[in-house]
N, C-alpha and C. Protein backbone atom coordinates (compact mmCIF):
# COMPACT_ATOMS: atom_id res chain seq x y z
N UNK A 1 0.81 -1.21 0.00
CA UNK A 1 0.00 0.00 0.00
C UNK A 1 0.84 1.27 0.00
N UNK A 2 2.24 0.77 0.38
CA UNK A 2 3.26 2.45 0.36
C UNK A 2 3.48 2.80 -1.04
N UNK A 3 3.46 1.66 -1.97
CA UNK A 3 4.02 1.94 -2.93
C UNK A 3 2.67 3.13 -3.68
N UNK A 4 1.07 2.40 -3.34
CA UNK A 4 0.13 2.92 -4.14
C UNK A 4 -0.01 5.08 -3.45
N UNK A 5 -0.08 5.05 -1.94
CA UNK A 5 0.07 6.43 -1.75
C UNK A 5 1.16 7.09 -2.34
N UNK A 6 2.21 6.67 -2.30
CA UNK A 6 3.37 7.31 -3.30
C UNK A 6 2.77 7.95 -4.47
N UNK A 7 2.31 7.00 -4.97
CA UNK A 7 2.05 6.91 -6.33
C UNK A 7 1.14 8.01 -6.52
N UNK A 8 0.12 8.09 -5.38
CA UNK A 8 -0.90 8.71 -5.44
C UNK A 8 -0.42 10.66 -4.97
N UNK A 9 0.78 10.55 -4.50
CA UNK A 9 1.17 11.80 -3.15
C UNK A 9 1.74 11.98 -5.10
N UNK A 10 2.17 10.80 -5.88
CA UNK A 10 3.44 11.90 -6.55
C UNK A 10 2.40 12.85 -7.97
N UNK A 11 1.62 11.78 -8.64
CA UNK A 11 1.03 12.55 -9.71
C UNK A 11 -0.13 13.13 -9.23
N UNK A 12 -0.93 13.78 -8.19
CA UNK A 12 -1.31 14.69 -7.50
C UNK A 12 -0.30 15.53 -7.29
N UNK A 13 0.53 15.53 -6.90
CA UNK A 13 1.30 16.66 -6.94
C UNK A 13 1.93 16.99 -7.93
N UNK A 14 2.50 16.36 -9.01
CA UNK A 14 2.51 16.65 -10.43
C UNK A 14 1.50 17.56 -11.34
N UNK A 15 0.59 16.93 -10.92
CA UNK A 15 -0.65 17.61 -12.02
C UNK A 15 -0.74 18.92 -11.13
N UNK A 16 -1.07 19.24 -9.69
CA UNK A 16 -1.24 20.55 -9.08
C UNK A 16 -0.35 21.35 -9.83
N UNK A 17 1.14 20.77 -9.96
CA UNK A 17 2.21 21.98 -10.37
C UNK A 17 2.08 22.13 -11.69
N UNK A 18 1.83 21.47 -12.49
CA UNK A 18 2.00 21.65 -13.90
C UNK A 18 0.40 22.61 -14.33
N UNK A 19 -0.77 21.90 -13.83
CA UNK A 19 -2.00 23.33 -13.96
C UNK A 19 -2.04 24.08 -13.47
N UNK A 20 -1.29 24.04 -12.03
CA UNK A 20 -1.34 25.70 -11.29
C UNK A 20 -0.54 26.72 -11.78
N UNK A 21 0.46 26.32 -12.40
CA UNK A 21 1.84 26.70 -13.79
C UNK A 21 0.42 27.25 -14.92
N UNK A 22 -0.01 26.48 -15.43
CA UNK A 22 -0.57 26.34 -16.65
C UNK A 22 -1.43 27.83 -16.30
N UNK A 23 -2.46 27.73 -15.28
CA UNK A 23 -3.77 28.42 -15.05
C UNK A 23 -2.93 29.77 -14.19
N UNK A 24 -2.53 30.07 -13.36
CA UNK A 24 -1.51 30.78 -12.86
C UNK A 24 -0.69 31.83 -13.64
N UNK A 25 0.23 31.25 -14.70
CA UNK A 25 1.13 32.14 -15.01
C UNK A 25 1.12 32.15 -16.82
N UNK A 26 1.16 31.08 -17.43
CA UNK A 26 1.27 30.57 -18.87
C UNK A 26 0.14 30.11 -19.79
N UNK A 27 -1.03 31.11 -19.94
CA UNK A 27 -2.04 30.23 -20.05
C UNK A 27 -2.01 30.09 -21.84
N UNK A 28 -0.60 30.18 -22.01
CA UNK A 28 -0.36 29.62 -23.54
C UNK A 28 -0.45 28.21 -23.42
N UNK A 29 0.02 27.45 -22.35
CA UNK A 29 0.28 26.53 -22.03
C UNK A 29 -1.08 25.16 -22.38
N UNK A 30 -2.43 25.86 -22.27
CA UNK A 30 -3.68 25.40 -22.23
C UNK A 30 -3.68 25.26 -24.20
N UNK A 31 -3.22 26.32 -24.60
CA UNK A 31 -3.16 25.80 -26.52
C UNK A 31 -1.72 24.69 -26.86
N UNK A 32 -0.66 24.79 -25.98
CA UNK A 32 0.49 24.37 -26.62
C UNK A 32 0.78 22.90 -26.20
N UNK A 33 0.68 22.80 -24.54
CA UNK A 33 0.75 21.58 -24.15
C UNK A 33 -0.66 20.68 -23.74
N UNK A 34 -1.83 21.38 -23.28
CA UNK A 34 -3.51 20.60 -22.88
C UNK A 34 -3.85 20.27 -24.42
N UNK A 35 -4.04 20.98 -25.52
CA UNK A 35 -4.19 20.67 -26.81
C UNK A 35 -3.53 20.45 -27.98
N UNK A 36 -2.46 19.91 -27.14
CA UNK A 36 -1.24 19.65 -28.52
C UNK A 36 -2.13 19.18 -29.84
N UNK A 37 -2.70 18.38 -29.72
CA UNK A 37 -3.37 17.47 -30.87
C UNK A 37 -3.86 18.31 -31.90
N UNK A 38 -4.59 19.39 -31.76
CA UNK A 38 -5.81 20.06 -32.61
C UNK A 38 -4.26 21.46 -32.93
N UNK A 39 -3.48 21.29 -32.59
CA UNK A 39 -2.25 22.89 -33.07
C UNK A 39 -2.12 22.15 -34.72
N UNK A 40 -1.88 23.18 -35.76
CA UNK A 40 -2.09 22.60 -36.99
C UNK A 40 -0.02 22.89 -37.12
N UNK A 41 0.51 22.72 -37.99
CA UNK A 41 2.15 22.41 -38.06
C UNK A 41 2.19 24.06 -38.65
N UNK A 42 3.13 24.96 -37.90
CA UNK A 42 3.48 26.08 -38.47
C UNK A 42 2.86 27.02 -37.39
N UNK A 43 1.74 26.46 -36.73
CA UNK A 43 0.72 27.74 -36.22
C UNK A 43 1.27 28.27 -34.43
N UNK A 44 1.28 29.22 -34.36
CA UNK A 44 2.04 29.92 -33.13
C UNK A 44 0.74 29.57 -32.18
N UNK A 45 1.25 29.09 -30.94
CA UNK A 45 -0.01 28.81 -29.59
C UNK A 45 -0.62 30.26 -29.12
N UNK A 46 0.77 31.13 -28.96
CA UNK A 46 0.17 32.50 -28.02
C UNK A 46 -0.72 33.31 -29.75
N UNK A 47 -0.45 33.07 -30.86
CA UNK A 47 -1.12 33.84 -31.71
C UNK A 47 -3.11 32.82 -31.33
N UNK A 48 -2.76 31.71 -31.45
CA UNK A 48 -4.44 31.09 -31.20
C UNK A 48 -4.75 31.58 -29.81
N UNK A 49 -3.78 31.74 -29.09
CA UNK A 49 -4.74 32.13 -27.52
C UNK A 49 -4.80 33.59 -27.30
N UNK A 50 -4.45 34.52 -28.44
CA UNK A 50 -4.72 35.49 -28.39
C UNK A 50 -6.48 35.72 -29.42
N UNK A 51 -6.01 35.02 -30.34
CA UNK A 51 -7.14 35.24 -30.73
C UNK A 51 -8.43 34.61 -30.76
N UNK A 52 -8.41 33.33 -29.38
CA UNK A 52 -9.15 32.54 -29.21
C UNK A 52 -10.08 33.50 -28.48
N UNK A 53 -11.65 33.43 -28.33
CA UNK A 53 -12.66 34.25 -27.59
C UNK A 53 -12.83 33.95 -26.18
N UNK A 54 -13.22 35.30 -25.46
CA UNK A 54 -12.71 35.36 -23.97
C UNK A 54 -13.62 34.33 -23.25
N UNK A 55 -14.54 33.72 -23.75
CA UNK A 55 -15.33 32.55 -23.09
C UNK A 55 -14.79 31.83 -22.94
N UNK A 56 -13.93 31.00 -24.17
CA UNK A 56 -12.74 29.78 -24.29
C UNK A 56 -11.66 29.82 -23.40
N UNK A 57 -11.44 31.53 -23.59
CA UNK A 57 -9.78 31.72 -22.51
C UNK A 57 -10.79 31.25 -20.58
N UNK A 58 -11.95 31.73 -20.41
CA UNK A 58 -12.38 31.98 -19.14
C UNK A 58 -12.16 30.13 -19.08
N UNK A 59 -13.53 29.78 -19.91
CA UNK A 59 -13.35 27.91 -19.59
C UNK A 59 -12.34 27.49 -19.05
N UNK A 60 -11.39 27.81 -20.62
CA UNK A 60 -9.70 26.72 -19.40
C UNK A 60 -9.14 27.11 -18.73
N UNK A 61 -9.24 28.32 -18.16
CA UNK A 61 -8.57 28.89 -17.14
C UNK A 61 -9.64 28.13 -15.80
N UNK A 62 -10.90 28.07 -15.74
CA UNK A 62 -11.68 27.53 -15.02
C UNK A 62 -11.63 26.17 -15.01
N UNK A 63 -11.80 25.55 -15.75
CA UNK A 63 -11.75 24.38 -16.05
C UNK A 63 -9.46 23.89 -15.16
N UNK A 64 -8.78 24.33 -15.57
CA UNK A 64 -7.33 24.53 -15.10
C UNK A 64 -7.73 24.29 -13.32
N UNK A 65 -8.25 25.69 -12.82
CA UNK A 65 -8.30 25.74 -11.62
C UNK A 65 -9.22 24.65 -10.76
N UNK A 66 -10.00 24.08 -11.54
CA UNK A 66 -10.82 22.78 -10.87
C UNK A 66 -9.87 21.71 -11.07
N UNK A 67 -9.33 21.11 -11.85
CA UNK A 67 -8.15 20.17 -11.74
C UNK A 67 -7.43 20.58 -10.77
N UNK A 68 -6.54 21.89 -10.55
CA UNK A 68 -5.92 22.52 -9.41
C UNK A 68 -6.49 21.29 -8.03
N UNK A 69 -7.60 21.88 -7.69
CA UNK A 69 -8.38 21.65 -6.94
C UNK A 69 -8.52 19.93 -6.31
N UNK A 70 -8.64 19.44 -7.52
CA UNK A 70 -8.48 18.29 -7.35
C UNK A 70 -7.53 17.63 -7.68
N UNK A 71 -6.22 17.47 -7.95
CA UNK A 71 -4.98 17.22 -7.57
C UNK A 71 -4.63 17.50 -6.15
N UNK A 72 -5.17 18.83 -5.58
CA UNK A 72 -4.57 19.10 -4.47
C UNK A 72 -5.52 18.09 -3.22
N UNK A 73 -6.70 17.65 -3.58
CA UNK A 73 -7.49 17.08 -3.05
C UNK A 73 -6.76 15.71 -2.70
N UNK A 74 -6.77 15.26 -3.87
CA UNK A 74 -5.90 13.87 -3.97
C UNK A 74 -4.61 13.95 -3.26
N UNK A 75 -3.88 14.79 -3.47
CA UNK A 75 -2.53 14.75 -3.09
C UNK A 75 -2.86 14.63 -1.34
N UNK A 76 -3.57 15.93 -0.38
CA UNK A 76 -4.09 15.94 0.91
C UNK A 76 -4.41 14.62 1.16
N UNK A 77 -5.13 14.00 0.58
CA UNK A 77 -6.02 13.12 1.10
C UNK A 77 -4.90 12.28 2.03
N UNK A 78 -3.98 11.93 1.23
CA UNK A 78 -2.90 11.00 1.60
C UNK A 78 -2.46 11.16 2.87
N UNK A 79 -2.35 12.44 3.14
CA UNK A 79 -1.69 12.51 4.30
C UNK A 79 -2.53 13.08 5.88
N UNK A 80 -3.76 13.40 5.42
CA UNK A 80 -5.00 13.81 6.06
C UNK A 80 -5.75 12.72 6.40
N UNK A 81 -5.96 11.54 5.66
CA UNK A 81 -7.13 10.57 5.51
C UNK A 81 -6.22 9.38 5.57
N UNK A 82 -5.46 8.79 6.21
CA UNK A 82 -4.77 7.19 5.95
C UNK A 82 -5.71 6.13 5.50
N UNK A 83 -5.39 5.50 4.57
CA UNK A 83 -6.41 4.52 4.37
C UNK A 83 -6.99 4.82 3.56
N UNK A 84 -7.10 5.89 2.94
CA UNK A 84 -8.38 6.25 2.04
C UNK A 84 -7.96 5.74 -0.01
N UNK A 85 -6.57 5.14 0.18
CA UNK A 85 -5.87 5.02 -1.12
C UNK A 85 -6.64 4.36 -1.95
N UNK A 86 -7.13 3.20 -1.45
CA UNK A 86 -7.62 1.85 -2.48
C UNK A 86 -8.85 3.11 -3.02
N UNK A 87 -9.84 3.47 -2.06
CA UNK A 87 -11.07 4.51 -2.78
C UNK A 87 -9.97 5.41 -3.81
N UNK A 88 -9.00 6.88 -3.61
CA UNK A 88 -9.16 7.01 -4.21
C UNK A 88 -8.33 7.00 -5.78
N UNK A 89 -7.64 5.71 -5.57
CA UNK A 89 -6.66 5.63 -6.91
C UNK A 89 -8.54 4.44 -7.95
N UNK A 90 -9.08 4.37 -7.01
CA UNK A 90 -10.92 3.97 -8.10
C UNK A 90 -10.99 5.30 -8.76
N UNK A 91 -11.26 5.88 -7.79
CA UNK A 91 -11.93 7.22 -7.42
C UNK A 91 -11.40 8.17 -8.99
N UNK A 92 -9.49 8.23 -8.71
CA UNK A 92 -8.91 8.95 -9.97
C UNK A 92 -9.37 8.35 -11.28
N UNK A 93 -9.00 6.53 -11.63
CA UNK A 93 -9.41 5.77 -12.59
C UNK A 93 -10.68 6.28 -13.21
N UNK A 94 -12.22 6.34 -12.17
CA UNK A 94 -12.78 6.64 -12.97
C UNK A 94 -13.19 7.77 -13.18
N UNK A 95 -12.48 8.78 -12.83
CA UNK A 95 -12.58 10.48 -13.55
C UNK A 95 -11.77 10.45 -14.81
N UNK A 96 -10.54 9.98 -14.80
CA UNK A 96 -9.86 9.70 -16.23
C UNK A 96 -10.54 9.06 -17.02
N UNK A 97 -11.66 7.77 -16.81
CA UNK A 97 -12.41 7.11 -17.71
C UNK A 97 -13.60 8.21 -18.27
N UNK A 98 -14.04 8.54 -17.18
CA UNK A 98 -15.13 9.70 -17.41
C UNK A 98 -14.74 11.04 -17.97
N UNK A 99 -13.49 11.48 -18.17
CA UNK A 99 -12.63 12.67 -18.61
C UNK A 99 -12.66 12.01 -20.29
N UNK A 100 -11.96 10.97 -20.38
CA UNK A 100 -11.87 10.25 -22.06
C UNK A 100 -13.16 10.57 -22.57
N UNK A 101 -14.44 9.80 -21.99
CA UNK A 101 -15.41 10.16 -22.63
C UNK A 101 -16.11 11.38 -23.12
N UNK A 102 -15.97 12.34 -22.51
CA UNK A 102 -16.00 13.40 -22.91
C UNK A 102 -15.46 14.34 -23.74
N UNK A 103 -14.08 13.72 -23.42
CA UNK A 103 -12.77 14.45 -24.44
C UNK A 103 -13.49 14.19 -26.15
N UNK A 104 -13.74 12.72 -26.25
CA UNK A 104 -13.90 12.20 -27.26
C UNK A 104 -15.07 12.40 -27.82
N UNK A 105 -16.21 12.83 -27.15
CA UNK A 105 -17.59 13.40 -27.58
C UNK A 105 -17.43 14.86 -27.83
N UNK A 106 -16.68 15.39 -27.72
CA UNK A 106 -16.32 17.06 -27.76
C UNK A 106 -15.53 16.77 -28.73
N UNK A 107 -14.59 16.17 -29.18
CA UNK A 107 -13.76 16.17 -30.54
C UNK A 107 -14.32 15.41 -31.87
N UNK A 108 -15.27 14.28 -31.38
CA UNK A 108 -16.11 13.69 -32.35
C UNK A 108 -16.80 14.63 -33.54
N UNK A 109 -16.01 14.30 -34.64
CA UNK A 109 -16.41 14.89 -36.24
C UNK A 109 -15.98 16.23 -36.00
N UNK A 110 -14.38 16.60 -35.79
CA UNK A 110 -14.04 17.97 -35.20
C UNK A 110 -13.01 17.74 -36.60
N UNK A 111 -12.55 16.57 -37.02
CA UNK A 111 -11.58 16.83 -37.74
C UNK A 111 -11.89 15.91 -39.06
C-alpha cells in the first residue's frame, strides 16, 4: 500500500504543479501543451490564444483551476485521511475514464 500512496502523493502533486503553472502564469500553455493534438504544423499557440474568444480563454482557465483543486485534493487526502488510497486511486481511474469520454464526444467529427 506504500508503494500505491506514493504513487498517489506523486502525480497529485505533479498535475497541481504543472495546472497551477498552466492556469496561474502561462495560459499559452492550455493551446500548446492541454491541446497539442488540434495545433495545426506552423501555427504559433500564443497567436491562437490570443485570438481565441474570452469565453474559451475563461473555460480553461476555469476548467485549469478545478483540476488545481483536485490534484490538491488527492494529493491531501494522503496525508489527512490514511487509508483512504484503495477509494481514491478507483476514485482517480474513474474520472480519467469519465474525462476520455468526454474528451472524445467534444472532438467527435471535429476533424
Amino acid at each position: 500500500d506504500s508503494i500505491r500512496v506514493w504513487l498517489l502523493r506523486f502525480m497529485g502533486g505533479m498535475l497541481m504543479l504543472s495546472y497551477s503553472t498552466t492556469t496561474l502564469f502561462n495560459h499559452t500553455m492550455f493551446v500548446s501543451d492541454v491541446a497539442k493534438p488540434l495545433i495545426t504544423e506552423g501555427s504559433d499557440p500564443a497567436e491562437i490564444w490570443r485570438k481565441s474568444p474570452t469565453a474559451s480563454k475563461h473555460s480553461a482557465a476555469n476548467s485549469g483551476g478545478w483540476y488545481v483543486c483536485f490534484s490538491l485534493t488527492v494529493f491531501a487526502m494522503t496525508f489527512l485521511e490514511p487509508g483512504c488510497e484503495k477509494g481514491l486511486c478507483k476514485g482517480f481511474a474513474l474520472s480519467m475514464l469519465c474525462w476520455n469520454c468526454v474528451w472524445y464526444a467534444g472532438m467527435f467529427n471535429k476533424g
